[in-house]
Protein backbone atom coordinates (compact mmCIF):
# COMPACT_ATOMS: atom_id res chain seq x y z
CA UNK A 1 -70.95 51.91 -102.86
CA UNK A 2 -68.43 49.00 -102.79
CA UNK A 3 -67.22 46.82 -99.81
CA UNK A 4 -63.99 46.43 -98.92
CA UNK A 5 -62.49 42.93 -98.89
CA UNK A 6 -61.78 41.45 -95.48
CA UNK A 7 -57.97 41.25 -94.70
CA UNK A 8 -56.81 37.82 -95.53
CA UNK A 9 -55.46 36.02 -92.35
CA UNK A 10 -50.97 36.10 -92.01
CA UNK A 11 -49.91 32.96 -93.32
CA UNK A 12 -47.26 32.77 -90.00
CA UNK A 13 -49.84 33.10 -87.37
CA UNK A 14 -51.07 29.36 -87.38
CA UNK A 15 -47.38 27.78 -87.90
CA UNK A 16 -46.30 30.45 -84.74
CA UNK A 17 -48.95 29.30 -82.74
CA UNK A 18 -48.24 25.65 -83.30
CA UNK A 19 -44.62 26.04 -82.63
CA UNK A 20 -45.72 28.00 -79.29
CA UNK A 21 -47.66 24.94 -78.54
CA UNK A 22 -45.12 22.66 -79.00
CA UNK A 23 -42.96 24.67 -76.80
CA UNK A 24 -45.18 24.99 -74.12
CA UNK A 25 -46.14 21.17 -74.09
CA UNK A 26 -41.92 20.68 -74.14
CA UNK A 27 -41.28 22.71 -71.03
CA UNK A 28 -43.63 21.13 -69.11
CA UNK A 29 -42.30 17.25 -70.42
CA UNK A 30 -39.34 18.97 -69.10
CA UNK A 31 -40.95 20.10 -65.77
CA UNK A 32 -42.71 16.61 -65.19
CA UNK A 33 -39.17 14.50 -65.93
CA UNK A 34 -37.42 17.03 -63.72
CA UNK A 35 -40.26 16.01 -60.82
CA UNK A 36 -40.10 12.54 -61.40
CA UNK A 37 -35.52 12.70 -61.06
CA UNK A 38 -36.39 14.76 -58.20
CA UNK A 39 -39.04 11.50 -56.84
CA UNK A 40 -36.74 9.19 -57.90
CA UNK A 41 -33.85 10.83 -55.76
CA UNK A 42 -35.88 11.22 -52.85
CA UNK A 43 -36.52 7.53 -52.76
CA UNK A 44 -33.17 6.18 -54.13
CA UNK A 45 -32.41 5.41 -50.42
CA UNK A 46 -34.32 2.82 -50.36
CA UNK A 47 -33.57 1.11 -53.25
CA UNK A 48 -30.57 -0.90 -54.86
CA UNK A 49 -28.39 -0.64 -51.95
CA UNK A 50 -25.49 -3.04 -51.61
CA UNK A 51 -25.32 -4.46 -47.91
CA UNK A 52 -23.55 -3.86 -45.12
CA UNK A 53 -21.65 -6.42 -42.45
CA UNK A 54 -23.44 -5.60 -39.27
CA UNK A 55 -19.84 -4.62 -37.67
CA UNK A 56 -18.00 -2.75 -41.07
CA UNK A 57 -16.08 -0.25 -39.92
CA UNK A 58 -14.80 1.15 -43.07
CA UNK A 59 -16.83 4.33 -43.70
CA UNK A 60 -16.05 4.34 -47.53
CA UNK A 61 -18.11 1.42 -47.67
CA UNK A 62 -20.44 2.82 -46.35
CA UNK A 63 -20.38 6.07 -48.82
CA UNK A 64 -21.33 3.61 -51.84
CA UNK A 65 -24.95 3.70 -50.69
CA UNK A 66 -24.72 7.42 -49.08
CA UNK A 67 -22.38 8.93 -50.89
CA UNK A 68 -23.28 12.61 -49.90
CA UNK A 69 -23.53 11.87 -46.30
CA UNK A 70 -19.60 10.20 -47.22
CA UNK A 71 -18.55 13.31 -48.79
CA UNK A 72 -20.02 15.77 -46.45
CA UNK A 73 -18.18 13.38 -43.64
CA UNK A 74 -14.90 13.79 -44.99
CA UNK A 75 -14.82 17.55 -45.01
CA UNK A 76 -13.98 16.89 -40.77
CA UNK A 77 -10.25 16.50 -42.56
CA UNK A 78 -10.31 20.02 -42.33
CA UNK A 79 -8.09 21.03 -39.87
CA UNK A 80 -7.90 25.12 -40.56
CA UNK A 81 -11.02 26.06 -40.11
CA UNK A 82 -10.88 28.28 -36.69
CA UNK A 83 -14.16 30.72 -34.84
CA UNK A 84 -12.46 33.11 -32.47
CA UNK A 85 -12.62 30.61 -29.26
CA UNK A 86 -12.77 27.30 -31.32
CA UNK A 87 -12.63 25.26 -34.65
CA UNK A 88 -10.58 22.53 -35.90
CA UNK A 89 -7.30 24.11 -35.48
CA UNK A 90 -5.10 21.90 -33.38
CA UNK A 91 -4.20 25.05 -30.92
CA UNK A 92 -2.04 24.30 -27.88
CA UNK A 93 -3.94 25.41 -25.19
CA UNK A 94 -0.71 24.72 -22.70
CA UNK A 95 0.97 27.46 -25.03
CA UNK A 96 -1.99 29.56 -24.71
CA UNK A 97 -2.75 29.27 -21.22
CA UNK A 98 0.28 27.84 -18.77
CA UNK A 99 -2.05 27.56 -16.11
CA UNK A 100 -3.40 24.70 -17.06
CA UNK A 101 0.29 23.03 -16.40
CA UNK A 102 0.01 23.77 -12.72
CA UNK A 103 -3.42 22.46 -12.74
CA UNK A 104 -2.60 19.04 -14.59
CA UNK A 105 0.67 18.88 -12.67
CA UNK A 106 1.39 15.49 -12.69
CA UNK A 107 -1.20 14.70 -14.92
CA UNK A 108 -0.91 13.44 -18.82
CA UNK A 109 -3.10 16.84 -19.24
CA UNK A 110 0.59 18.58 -18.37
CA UNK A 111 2.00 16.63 -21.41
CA UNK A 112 -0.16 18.13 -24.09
CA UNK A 113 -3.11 19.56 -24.55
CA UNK A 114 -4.24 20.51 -27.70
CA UNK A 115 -8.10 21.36 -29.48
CA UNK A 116 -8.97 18.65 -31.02
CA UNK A 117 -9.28 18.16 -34.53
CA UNK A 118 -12.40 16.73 -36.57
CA UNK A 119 -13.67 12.98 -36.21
CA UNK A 120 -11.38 12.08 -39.54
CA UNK A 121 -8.34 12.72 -37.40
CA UNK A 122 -9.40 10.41 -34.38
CA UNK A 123 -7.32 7.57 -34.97
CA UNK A 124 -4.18 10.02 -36.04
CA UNK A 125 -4.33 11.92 -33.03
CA UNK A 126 -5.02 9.56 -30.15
CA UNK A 127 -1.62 7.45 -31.38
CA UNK A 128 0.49 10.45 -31.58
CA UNK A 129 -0.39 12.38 -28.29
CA UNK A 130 2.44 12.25 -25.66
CA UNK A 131 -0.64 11.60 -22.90
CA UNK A 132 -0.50 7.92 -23.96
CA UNK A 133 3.46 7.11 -24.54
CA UNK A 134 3.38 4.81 -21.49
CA UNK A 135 4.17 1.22 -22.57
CA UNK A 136 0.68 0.59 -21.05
CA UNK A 137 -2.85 2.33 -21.93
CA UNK A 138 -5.77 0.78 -21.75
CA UNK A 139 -7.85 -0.73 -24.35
CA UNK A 140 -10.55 1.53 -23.29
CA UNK A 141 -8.89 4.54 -24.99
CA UNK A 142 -10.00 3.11 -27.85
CA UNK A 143 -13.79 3.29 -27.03
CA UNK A 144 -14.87 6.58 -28.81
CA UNK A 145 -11.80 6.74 -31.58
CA UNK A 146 -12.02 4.58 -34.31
CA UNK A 147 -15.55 2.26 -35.72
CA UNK A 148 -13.61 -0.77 -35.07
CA UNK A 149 -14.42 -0.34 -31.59
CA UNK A 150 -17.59 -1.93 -31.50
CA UNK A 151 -16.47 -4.64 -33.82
CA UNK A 152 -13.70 -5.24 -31.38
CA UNK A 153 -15.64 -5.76 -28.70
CA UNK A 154 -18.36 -8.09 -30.33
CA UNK A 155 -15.28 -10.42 -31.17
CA UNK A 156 -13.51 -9.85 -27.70
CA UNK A 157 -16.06 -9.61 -25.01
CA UNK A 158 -16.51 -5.78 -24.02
CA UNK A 159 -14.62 -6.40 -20.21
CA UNK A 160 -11.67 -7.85 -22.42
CA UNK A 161 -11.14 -5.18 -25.01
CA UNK A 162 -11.34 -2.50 -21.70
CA UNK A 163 -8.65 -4.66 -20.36
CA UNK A 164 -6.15 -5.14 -23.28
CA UNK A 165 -3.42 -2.95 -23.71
CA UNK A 166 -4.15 0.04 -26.16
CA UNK A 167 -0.83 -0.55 -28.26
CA UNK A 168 -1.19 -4.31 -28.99
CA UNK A 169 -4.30 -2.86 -30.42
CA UNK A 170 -3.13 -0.27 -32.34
CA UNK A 171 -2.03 -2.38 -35.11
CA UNK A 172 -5.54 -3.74 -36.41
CA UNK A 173 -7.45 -0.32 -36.37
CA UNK A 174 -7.30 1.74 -39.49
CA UNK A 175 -10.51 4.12 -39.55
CA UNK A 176 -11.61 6.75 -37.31
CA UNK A 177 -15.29 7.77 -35.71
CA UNK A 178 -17.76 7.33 -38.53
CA UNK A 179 -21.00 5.56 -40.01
CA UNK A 180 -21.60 2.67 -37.51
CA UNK A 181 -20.83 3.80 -34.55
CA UNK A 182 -24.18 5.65 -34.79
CA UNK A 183 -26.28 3.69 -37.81
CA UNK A 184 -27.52 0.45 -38.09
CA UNK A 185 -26.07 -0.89 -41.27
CA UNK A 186 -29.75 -3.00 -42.04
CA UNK A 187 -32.22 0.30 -41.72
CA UNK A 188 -30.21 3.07 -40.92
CA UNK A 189 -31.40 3.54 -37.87
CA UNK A 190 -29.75 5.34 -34.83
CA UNK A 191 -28.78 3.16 -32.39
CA UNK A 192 -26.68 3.08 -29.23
CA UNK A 193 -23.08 0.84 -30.43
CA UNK A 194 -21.37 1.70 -27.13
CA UNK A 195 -22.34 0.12 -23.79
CA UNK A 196 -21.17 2.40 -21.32
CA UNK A 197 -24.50 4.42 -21.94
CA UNK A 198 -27.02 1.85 -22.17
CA UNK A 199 -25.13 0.70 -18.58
CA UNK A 200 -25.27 4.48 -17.63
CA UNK A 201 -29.30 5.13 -18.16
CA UNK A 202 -30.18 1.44 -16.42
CA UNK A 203 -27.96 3.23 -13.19
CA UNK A 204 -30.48 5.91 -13.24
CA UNK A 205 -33.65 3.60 -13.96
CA UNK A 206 -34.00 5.02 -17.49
CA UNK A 207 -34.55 2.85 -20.43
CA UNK A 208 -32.80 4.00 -23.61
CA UNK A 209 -34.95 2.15 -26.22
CA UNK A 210 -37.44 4.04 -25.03
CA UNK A 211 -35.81 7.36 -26.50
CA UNK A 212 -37.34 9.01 -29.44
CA UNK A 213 -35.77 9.76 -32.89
CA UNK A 214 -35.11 13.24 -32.21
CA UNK A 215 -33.72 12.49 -28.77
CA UNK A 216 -31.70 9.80 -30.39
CA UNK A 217 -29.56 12.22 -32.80
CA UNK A 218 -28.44 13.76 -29.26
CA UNK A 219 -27.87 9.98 -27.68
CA UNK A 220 -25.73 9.18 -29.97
CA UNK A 221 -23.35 12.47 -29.33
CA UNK A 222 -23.86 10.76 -25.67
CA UNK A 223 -21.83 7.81 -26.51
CA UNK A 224 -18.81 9.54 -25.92
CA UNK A 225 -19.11 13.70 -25.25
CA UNK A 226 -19.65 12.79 -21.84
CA UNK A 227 -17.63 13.00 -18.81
CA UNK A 228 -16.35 9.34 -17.62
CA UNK A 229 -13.83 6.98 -15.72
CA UNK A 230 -12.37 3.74 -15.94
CA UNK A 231 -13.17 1.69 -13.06
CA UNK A 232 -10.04 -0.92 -11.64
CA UNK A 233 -12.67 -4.42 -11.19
CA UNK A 234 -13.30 -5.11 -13.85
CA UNK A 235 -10.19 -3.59 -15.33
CA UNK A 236 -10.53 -0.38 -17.15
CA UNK A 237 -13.99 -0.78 -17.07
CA UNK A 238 -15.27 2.25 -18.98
CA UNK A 239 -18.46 4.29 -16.53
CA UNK A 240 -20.65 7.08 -16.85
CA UNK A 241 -20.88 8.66 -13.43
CA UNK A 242 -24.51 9.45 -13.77
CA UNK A 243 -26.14 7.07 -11.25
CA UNK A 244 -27.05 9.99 -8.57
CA UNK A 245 -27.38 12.59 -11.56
CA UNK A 246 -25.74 14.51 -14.61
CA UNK A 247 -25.18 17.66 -12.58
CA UNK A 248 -21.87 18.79 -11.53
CA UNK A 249 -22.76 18.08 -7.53
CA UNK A 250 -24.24 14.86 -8.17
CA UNK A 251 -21.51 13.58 -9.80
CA UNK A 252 -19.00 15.19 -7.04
CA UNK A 253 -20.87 13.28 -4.76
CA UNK A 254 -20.83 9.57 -6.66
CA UNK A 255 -17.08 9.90 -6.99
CA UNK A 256 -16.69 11.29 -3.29
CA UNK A 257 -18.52 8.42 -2.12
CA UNK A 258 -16.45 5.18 -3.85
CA UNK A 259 -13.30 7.67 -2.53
CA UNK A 260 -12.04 7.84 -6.26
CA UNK A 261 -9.17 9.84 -7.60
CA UNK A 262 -7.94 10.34 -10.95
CA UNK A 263 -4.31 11.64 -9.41
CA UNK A 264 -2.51 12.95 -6.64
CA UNK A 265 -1.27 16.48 -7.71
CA UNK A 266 2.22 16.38 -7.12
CA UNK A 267 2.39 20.43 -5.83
CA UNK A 268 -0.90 20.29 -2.92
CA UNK A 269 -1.06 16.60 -2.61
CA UNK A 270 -4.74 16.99 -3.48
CA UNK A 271 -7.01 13.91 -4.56
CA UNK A 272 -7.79 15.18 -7.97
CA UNK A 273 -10.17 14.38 -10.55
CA UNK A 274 -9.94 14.89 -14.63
CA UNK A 275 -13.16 15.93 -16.23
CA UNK A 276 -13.33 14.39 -20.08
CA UNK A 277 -15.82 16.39 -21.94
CA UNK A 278 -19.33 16.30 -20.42
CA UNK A 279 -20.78 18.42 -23.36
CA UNK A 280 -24.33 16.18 -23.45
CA UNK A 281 -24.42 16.87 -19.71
CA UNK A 282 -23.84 20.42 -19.82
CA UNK A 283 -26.11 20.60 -22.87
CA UNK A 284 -29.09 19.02 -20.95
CA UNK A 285 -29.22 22.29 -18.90
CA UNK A 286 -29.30 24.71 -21.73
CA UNK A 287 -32.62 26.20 -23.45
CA UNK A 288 -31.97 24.68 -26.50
CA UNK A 289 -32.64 20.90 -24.88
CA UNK A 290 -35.65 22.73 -23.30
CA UNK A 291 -36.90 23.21 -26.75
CA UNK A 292 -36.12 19.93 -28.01
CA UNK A 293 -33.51 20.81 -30.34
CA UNK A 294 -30.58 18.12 -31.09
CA UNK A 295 -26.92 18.18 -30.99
CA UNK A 296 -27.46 17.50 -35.03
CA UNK A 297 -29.81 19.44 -35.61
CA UNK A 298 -26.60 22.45 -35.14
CA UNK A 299 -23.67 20.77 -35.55
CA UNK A 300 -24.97 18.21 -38.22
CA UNK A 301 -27.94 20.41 -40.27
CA UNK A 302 -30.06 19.44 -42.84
CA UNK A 303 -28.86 20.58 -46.46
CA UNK A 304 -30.76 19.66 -49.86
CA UNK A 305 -29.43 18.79 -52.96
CA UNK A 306 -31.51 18.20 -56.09
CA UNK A 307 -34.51 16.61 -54.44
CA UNK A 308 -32.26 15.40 -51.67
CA UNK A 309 -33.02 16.08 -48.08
CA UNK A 310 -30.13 14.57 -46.10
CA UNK A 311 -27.98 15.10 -43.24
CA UNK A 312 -24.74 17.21 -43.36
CA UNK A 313 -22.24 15.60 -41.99
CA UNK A 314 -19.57 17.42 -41.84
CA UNK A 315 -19.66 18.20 -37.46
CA UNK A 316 -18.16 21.60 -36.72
CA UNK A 317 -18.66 24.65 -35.35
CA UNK A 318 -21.98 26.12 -36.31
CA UNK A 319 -20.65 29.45 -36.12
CA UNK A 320 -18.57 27.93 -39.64
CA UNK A 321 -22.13 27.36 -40.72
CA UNK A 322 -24.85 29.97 -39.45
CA UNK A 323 -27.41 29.64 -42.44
CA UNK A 324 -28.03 25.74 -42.28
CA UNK A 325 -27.54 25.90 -38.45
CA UNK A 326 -28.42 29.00 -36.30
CA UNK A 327 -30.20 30.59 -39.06
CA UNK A 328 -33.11 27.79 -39.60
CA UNK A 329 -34.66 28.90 -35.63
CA UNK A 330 -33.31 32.79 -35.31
CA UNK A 331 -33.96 35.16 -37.92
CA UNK A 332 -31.20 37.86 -37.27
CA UNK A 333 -28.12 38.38 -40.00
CA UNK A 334 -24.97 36.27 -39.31
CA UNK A 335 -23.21 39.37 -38.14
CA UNK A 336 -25.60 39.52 -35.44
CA UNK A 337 -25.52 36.20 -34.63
CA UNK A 338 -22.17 35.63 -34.58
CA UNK A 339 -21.67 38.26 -32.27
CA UNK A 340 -24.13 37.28 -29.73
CA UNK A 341 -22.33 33.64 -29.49
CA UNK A 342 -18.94 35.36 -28.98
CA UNK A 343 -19.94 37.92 -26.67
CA UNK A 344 -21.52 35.05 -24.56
CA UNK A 345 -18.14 32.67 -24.62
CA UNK A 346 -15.93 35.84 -23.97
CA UNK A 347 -17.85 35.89 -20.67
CA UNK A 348 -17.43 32.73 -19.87
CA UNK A 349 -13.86 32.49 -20.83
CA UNK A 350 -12.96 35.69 -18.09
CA UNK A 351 -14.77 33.80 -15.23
CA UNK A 352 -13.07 30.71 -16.41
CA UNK A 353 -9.88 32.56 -15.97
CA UNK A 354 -10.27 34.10 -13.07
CA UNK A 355 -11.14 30.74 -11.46
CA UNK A 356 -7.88 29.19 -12.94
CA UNK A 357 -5.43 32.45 -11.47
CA UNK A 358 -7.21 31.12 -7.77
CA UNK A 359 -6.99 27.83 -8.27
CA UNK A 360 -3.50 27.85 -9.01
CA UNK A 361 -2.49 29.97 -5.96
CA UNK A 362 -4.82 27.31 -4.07
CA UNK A 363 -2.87 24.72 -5.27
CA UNK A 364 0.95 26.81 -4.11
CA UNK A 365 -0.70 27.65 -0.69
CA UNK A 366 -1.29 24.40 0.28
CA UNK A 367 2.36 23.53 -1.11
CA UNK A 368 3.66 26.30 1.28
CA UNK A 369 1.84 25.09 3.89
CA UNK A 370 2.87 21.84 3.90
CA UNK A 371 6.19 23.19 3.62
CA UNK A 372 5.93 25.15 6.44
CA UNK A 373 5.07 22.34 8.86
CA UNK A 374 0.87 21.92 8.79
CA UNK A 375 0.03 18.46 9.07
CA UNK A 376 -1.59 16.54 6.59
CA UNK A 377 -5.03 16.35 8.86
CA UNK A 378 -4.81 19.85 8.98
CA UNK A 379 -4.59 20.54 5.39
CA UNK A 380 -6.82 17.71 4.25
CA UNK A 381 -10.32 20.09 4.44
CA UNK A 382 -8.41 22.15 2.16
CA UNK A 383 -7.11 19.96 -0.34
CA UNK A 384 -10.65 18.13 -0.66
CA UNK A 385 -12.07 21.84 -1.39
CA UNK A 386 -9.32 22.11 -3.93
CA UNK A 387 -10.75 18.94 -5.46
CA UNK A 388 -13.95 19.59 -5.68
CA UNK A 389 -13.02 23.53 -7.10
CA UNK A 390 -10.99 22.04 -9.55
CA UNK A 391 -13.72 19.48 -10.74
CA UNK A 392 -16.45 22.43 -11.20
CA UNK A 393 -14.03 24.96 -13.02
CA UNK A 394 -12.99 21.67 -15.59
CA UNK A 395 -16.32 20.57 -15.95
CA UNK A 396 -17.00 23.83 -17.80
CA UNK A 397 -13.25 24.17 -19.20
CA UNK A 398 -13.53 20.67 -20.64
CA UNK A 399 -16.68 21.36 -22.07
CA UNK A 400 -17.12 22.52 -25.99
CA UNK A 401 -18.55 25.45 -26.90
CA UNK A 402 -16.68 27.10 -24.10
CA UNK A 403 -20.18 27.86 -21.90
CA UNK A 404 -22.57 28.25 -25.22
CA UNK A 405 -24.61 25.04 -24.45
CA UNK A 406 -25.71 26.16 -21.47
CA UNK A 407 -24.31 29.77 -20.59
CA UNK A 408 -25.60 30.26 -16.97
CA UNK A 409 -25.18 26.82 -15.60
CA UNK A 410 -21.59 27.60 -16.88
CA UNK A 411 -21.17 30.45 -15.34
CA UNK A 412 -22.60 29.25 -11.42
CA UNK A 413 -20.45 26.30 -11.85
CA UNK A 414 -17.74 28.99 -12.32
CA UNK A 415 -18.54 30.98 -9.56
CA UNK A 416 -18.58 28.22 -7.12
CA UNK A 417 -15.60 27.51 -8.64
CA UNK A 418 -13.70 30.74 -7.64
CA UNK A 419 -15.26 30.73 -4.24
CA UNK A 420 -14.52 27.63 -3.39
CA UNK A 421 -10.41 27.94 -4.25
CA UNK A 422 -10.81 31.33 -2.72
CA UNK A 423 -12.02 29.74 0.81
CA UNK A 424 -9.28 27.11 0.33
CA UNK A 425 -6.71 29.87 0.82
CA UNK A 426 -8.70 31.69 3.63
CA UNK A 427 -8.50 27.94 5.05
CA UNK A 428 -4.35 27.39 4.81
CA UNK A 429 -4.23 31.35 5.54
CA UNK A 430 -5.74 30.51 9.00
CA UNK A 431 -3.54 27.34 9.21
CA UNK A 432 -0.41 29.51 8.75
CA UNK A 433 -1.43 32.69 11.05
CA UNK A 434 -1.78 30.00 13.94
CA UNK A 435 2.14 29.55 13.09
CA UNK A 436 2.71 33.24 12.84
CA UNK A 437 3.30 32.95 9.25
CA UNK A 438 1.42 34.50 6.34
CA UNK A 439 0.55 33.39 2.77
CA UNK A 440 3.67 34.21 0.22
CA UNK A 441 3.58 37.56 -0.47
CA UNK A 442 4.27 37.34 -4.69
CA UNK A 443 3.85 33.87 -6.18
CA UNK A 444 6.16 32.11 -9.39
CA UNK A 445 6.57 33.71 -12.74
CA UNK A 446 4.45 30.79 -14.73
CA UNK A 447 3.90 33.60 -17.66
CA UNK A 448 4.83 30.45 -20.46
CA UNK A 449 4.42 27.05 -20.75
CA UNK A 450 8.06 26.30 -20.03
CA UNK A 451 8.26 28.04 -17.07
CA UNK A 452 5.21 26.75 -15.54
CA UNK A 453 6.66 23.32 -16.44
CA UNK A 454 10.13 23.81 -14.51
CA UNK A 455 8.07 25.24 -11.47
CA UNK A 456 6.43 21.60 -11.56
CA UNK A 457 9.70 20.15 -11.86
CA UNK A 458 10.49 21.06 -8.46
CA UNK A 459 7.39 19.21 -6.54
CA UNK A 460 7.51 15.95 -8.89
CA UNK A 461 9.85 12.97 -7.14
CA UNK A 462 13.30 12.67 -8.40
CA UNK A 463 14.52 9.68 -10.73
């Protein structure tokens, strides 16, 4: 009985199983290189940078060392992008809402009011808007417009560039908000550029340095979403009104006690006061400072690139952005998302409406009052209820995010808001019973802009 020869081994198994080899050792060269790029990215930051003058305010400069925070940046040239009660869309809310003319009567507010585009436009906007075709504005308009603000006032003494006349500074700024306003050009750093806070958190026996990073990338916001005033001595001196408190009443009650008033509306005669934008204020009262999260940390989100963590900095509307902002904390679809947001500012948005039909019949009441005879005494309870009304239902209609940051401090403000304009009527209603006369029985057509404008017309002192 014979054996049968073993089978003789394929010649392409040992070449196959070299060339697998090879591959396999190849791909993971490639895997290791791709780690390292990826290392080498992460710490190109802080390496081979080309410095920075502490004061540059040109934010392309800038952009040579971070060039996707520059890029992300100038994406705010977007101008189109609108959510269904925001976005950068320059939308006319005097158009949309002729109210507001009554309640700005006499007011640059009456001029134009429009939503205001993203920090690229800045510079653009503030020199075009019919609120500051005066001869004189002051300097201080400048303050939270352009990064040649703080530069300016390192060179001119901060009281002095308050002081000067916006227009005779118009001419040497070129750039809008950007890079150092918030960075410092050496590390990077946030850091406070504008005084008017610093001043601001001293009044309330708070020291800034003393904030952390992640309270920081909301300080910064700070410098200038914030309601303010410019104070006569020294002369346009910008001020945070913060020294009894950031709430609505506290503030009422720093401004009621220095007896300061923004204008005299030209239809009630009431001592009036313009809220700015007290978004960090209003945000302070909303769960999501409870929790610790940052004006940046929705508006300005984290995105990666490569092995890049960095900041996005294109600021908008995070409903233009759910997944990198909302998305990161709340685990429902953007559908869902989206529609709790909206359903919240459509609530806000009726109260805020309702308080604006009262407060403009507040406003004519008085007017027919005083046209009927009252006194000026007599109506003066009134018209510093009007006031204060007025202040709570703009400190929420200023405010971005129409109520989001804070949705029921919004809404009481609101409500005091209506009942306070409402008890200025009962007020003149009793004032004009004692006189056998009654409240007017319909009030003006002020269905458009144009109309509410002539109606204005007829209070406002002729030439």
């Amino acid at each position: 009985m014979t054996t049968a020869p073993a089978p003789r081994a394929r010649r392409w198994v040992g070449p196959a199983l070299f060339a697998l080899s090879a591959l396999v050792v190849a791909l993971l060269a490639l895997l290791a290189v791709s780690i390292m790029e990826r290392r080498w990215e992460a710490m190109r930051p802080a390496i081979a940078l080309k410095p920075i003058a502490d004061w540059e305010p040109d934010n392309a400069v800038w952009g040579e060392n971070y060039p996707r925070e520059y890029d992300s940046y100038r994406r705010t040239a977007t101008d189109t992008t609108r959510t269904l009660h925001g976005g950068a869309e320059p939308r006319d809310y005097l158009a949309e809402s002729p109210q507001l003319v009554i309640l700005f009567a006499g007011y640059g507010f009456a001029k134009e009011y429009r939503q205001a585009r993203g920090h690229y436009h800045a510079v653009t906007d503030v020199t075009r808007t019919k609120r500051l075709a005066t001869p004189f504005q002051a300097g201080t308009c400048w303050t939270c417009k352009t990064t040649h603000a703080p530069k300016l006032m390192a060179e001119m003494g901060v009281e002095q560039f308050y002081a000067a006349n916006f227009h005779d500074l118009a001419p040497g700024i070129k750039h809008p908000i950007g890079c150092q306003d918030c960075h410092d050009p050496k590390t990077m750093r946030l850091r406070i550029t504008r005084p008017a806070l610093r001043e601001a958190f001293k009044a309330m026996g708070r020291n800034i340095d003393e904030a952390t990073h992640q309270e920081m990338r909301s300080l910064v916001c700070a410098q200038c979403h914030v309601e303010y005033y410019f104070k006569k001595d020294p002369k346009n001196y910008l001020v945070f009104p913060w020294a009894k408190g950031t709430g609505v009443e506290a503030m009422l009650d720093y401004y009621d006690a220095m007896d300061f008033t923004d204008w005299v509306h030209p239809v009630s005669k009431a001592p009036m006061l313009k809220v700015q934008h007290p978004d960090w204020e209003v945000y302070t009262t909303g769960i999501h400072a409870y929790r610790n999260v940052s004006c940046a940390d929705c508006h300005m989100p984290y995105r990666t690139e490569g092995g890049m963590k960095y900041t996005d900095h294109h600021i908008q509307s995070p409903l233009l952005n759910i997944a990198n902002s909302c998305a990161v904390c709340h685990r429902w679809g953007e559908g869902e998302l989206r529609s709790r947001v909206e359903a919240i500012q459509s609530k806000v948005l009726a109260l805020r409406q309702t308080a604006e039909q009262a407060l403009v019949r507040a406003h004519l009441d008085i007017a027919a009052a005083a046209g009927a005879s009252i006194a000026d005494p007599d109506l003066a309870p009134a018209r510093k209820l009007l006031r204060h009304a007025q202040f709570r239902w703009d400190f929420v209609a200023a405010n971005n995010g129409l109520g989001f940051h804070s949705p029921q401090e919004c809404m009481r403000v609101l409500g005091d808001a209506v009942n306070q304009a409402q008890e200025v009527r009962l007020l003149v209603a009793r004032l004009l019973a004692a006189k056998g006369q009654a409240l007017p029985a319909t009030y003006p057509d002020i269905s458009t802009r144009e109309k509410a404008q002539a109606l204005v017309e007829a209070f406002l002192p002729k030439p």
